[in-house]
PDB file of N, CA and C in Angstrom:
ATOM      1  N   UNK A   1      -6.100  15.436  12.175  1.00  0.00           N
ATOM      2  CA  UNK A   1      -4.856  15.678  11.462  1.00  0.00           C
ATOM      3  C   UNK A   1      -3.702  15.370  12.407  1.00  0.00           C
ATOM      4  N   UNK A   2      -2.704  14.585  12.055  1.00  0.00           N
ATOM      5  CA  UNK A   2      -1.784  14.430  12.558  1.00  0.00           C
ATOM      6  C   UNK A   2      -0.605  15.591  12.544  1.00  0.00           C
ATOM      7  N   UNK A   3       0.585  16.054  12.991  1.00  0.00           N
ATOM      8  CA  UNK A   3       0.614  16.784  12.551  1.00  0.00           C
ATOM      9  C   UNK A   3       2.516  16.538  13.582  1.00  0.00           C
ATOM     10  N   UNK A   4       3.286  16.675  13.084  1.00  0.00           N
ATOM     11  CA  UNK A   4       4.676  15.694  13.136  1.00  0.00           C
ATOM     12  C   UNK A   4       5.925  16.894  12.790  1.00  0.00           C
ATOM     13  N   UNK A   5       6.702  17.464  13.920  1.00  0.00           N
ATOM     14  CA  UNK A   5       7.631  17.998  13.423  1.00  0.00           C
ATOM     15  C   UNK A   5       9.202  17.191  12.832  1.00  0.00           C
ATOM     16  N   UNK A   6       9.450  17.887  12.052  1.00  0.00           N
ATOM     17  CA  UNK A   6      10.817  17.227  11.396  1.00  0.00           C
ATOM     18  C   UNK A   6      11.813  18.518  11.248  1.00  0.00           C
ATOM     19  N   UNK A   7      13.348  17.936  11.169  1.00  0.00           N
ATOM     20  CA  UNK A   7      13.983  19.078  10.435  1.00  0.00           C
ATOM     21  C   UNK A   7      14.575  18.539   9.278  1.00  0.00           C
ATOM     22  N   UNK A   8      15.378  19.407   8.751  1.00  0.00           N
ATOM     23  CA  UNK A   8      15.756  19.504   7.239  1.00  0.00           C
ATOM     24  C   UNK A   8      16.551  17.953   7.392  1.00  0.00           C
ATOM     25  N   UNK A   9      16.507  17.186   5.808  1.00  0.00           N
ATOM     26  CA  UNK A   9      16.988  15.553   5.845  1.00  0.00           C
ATOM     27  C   UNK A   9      16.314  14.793   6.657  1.00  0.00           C
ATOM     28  N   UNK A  10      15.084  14.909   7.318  1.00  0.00           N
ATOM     29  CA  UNK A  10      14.324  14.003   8.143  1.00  0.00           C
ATOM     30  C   UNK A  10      13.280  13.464   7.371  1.00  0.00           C
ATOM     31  N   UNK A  11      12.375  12.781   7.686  1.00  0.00           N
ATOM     32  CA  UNK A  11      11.657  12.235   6.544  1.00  0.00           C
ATOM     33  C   UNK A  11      10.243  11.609   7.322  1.00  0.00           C
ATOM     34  N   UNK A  12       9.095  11.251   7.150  1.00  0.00           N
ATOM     35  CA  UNK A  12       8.075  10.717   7.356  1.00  0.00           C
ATOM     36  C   UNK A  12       7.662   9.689   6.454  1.00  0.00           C
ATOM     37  N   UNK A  13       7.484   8.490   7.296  1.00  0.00           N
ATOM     38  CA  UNK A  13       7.115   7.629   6.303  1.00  0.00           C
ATOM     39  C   UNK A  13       5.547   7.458   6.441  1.00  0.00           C
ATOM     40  N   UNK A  14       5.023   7.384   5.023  1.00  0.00           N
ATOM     41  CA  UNK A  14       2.830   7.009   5.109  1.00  0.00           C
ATOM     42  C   UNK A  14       2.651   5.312   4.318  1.00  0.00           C
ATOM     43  N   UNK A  15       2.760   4.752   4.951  1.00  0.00           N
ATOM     44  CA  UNK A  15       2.625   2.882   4.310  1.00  0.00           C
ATOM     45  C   UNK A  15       3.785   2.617   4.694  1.00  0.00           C
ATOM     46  N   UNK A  16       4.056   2.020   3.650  1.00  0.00           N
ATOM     47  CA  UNK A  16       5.112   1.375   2.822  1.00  0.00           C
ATOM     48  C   UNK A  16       5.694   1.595   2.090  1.00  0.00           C
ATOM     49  N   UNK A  17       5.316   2.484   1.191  1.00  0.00           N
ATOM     50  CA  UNK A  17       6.033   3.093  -0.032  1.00  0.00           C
ATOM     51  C   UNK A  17       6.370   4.374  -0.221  1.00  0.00           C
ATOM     52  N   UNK A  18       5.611   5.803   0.672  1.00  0.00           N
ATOM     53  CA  UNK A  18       5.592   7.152   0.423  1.00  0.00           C
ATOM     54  C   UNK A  18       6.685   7.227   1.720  1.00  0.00           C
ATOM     55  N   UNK A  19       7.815   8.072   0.691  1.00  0.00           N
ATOM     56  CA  UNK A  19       8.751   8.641   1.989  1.00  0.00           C
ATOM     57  C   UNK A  19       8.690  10.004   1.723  1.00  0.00           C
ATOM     58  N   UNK A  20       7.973  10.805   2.656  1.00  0.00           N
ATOM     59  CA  UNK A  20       8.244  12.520   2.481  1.00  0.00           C
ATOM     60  C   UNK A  20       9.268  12.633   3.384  1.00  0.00           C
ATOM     61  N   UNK A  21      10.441  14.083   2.602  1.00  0.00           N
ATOM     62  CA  UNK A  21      11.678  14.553   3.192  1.00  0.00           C
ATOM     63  C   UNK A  21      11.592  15.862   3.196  1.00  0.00           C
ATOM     64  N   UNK A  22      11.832  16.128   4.285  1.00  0.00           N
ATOM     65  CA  UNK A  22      12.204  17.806   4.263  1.00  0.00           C
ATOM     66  C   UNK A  22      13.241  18.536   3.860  1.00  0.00           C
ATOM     67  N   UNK A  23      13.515  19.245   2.675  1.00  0.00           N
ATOM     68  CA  UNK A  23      14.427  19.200   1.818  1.00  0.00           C
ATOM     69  C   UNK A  23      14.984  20.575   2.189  1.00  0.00           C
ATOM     70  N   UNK A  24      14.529  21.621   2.683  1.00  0.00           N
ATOM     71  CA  UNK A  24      14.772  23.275   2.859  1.00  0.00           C
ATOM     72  C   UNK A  24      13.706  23.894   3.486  1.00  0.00           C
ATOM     73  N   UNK A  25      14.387  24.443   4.212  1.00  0.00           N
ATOM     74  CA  UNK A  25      13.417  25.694   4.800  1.00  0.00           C
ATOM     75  C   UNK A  25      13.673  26.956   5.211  1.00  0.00           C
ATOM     76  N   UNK A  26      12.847  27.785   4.043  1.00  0.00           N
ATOM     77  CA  UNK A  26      13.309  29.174   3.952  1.00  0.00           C
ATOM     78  C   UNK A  26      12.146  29.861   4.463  1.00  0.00           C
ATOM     79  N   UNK A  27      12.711  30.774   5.252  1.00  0.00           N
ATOM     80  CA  UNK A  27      11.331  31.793   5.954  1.00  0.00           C
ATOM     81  C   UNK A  27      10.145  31.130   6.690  1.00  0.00           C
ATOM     82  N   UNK A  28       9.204  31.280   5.697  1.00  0.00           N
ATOM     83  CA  UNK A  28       7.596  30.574   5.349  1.00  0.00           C
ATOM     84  C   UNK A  28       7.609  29.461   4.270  1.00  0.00           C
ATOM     85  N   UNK A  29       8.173  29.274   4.226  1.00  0.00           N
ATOM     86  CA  UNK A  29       8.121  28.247   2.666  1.00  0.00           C
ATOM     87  C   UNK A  29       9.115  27.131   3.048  1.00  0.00           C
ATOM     88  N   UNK A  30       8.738  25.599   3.341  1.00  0.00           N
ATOM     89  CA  UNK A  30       9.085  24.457   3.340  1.00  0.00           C
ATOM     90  C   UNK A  30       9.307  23.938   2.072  1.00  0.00           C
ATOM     91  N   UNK A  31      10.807  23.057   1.938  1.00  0.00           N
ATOM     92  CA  UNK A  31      10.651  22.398   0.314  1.00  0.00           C
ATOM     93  C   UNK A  31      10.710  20.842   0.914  1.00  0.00           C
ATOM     94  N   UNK A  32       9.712  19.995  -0.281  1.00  0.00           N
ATOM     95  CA  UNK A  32      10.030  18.734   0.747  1.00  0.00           C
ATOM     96  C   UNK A  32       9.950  17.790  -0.498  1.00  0.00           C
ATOM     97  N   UNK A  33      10.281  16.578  -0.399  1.00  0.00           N
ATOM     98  CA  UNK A  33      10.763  16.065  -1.383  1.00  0.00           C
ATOM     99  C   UNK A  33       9.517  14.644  -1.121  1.00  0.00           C
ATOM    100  N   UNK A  34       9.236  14.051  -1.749  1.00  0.00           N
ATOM    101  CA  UNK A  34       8.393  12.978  -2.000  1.00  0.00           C
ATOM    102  C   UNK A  34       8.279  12.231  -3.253  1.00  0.00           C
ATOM    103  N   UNK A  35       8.548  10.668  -2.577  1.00  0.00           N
ATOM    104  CA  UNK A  35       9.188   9.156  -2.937  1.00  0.00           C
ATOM    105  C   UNK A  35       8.086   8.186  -2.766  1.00  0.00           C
ATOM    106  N   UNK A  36       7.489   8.127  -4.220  1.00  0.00           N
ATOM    107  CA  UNK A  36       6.135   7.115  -3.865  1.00  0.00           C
ATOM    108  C   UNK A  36       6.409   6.201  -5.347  1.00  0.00           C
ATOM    109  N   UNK A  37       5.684   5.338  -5.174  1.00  0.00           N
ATOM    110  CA  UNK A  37       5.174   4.964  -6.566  1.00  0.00           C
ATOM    111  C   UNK A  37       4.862   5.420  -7.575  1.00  0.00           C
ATOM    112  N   UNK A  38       5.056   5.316  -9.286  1.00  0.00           N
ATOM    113  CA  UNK A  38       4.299   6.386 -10.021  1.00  0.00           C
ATOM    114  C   UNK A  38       2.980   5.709 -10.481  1.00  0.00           C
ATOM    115  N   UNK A  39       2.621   5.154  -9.447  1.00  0.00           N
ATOM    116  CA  UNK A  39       1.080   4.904 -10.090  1.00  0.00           C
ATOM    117  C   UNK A  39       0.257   5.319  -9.048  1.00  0.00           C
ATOM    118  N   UNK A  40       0.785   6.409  -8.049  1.00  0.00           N
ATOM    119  CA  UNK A  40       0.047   6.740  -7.388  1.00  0.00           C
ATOM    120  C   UNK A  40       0.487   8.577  -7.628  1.00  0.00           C
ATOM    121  N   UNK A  41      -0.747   9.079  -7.969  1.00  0.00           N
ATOM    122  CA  UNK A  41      -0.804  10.168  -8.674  1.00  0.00           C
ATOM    123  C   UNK A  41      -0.386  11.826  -7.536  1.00  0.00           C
ATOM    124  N   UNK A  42       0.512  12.627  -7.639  1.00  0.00           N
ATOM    125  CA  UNK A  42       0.820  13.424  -5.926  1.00  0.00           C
ATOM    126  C   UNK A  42       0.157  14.982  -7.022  1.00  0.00           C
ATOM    127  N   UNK A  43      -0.890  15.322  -6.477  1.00  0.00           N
ATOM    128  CA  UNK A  43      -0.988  16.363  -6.707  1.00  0.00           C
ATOM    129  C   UNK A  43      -0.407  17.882  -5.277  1.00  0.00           C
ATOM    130  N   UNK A  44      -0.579  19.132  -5.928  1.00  0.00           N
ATOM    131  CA  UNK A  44      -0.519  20.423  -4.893  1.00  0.00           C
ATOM    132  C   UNK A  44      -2.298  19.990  -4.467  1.00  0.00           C
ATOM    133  N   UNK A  45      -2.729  20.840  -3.516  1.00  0.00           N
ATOM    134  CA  UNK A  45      -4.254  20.725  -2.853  1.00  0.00           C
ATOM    135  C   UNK A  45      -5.345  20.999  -3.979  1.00  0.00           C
ATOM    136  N   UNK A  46      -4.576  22.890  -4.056  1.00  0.00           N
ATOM    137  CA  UNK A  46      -5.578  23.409  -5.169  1.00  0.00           C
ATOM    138  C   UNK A  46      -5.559  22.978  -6.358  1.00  0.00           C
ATOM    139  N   UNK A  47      -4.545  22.491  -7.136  1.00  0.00           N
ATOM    140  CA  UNK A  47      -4.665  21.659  -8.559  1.00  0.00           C
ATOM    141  C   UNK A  47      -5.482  20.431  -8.787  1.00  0.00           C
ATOM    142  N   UNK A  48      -5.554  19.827  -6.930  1.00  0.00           N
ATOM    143  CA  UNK A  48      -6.385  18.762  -7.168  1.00  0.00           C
ATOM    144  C   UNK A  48      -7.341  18.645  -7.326  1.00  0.00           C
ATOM    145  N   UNK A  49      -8.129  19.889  -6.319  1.00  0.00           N
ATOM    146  CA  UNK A  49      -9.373  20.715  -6.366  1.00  0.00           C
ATOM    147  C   UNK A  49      -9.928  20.823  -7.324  1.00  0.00           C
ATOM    148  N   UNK A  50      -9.321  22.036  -8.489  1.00  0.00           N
ATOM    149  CA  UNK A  50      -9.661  22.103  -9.831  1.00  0.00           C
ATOM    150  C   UNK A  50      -9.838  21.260 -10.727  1.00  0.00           C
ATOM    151  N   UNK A  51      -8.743  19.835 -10.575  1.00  0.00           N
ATOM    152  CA  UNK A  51      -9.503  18.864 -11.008  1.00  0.00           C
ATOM    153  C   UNK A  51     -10.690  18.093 -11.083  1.00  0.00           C
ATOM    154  N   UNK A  52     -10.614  18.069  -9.602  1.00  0.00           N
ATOM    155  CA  UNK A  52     -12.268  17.424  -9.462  1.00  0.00           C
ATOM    156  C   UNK A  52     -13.369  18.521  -9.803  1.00  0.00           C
ATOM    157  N   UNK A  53     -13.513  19.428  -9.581  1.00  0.00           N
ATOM    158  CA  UNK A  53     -14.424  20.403 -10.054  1.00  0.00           C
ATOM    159  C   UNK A  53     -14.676  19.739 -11.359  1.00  0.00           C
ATOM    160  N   UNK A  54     -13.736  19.848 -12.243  1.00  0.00           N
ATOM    161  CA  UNK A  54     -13.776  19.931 -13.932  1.00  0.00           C
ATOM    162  C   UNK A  54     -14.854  18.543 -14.188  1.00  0.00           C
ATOM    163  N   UNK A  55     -13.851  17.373 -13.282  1.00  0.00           N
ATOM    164  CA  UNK A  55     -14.372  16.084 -13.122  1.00  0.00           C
ATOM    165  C   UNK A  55     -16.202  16.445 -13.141  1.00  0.00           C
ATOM    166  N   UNK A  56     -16.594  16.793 -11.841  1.00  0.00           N
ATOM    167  CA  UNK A  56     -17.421  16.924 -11.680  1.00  0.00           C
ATOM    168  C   UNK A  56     -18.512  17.313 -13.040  1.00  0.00           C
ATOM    169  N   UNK A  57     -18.056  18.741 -13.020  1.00  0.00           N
ATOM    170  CA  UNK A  57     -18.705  19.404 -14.094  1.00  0.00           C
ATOM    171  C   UNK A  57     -18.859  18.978 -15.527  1.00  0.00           C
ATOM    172  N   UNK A  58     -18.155  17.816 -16.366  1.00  0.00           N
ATOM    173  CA  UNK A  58     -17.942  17.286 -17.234  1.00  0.00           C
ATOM    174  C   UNK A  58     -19.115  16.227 -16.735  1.00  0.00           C
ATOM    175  N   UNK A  59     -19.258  15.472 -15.692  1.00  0.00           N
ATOM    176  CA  UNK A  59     -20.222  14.298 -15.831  1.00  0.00           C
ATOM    177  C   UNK A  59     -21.165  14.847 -15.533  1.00  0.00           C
ATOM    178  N   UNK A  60     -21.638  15.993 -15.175  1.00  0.00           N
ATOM    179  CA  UNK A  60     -23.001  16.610 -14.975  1.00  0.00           C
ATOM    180  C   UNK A  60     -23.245  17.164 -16.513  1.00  0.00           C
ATOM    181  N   UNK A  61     -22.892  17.356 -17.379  1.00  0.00           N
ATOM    182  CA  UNK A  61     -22.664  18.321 -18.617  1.00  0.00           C
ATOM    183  C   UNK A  61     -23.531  16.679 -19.224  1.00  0.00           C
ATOM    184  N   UNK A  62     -25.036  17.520 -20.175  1.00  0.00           N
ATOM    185  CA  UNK A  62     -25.477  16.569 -20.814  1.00  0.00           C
ATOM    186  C   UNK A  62     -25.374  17.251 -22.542  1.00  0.00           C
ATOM    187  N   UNK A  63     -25.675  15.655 -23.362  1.00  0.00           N
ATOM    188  CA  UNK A  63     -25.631  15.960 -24.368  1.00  0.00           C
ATOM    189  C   UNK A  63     -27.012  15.777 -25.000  1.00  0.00           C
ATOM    190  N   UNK A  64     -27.165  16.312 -26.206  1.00  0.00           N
ATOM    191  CA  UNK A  64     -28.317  16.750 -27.485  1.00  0.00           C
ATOM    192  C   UNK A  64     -28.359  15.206 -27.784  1.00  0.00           C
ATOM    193  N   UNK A  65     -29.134  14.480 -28.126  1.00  0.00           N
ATOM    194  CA  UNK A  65     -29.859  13.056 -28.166  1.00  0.00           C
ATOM    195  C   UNK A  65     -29.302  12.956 -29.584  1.00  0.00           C
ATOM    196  N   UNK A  66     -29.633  14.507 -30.477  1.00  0.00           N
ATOM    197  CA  UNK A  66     -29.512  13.899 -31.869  1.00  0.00           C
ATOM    198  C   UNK A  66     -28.060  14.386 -31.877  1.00  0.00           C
ATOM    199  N   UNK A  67     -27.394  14.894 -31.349  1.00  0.00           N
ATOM    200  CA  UNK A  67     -25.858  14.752 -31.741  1.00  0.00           C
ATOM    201  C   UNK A  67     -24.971  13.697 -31.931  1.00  0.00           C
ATOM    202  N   UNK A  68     -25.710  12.979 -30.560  1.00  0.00           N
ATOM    203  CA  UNK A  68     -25.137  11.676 -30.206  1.00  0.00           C
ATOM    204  C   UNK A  68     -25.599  10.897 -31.565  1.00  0.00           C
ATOM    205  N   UNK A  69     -26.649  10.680 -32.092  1.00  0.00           N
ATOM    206  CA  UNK A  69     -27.034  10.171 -33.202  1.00  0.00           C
ATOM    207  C   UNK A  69     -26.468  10.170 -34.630  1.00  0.00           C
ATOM    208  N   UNK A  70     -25.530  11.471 -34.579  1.00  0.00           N
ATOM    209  CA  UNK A  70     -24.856  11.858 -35.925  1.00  0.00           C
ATOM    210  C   UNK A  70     -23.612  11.210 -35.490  1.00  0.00           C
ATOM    211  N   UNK A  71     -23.075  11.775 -34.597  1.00  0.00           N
ATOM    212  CA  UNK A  71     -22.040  11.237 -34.060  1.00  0.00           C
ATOM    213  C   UNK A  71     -21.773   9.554 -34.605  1.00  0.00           C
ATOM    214  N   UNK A  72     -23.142   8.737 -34.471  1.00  0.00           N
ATOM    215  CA  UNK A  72     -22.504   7.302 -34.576  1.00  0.00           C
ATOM    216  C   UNK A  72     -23.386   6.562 -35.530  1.00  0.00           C
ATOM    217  N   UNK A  73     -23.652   7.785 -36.666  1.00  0.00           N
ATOM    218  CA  UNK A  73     -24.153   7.219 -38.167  1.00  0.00           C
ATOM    219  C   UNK A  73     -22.784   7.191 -39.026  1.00  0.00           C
TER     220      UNK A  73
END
């Protein structure tokens, strides 16, 4: 992990295209602002987490042979 101090209005650049800014900092709690592409998707950690879980759990999830069968009569 890299790991890069900044202060408030400073910014880190990742490529070419992602500019993170450090927007406020109160107490414990950093606000930071981030400038990417929108086809590149910015999740929080744990939301991303829960996504893939679901991900996961959805392609492991099988189906009834004859459902599928009604399904595409």
């Amino acid at each position: 992990m890299l790991a890069l101090s900044r202060k408030i209005n400073e910014s880190i650049m990742i490529g070419n295209e992602i500019e993170i800014t450090i927007l406020e900092v109160k107490g414990d709690q950093v606000k930071i602002g981030i400038n990417a592409p929108k086809s590149i998707p910015i999740y929080r950690k744990e939301l991303y987490l829960q996504i893939q879980e679901s991900n996961k759990e959805a392609a492991e999830t099988t189906v009834d042979d004859e459902v599928l069968k009604k399904l595409f009569r």
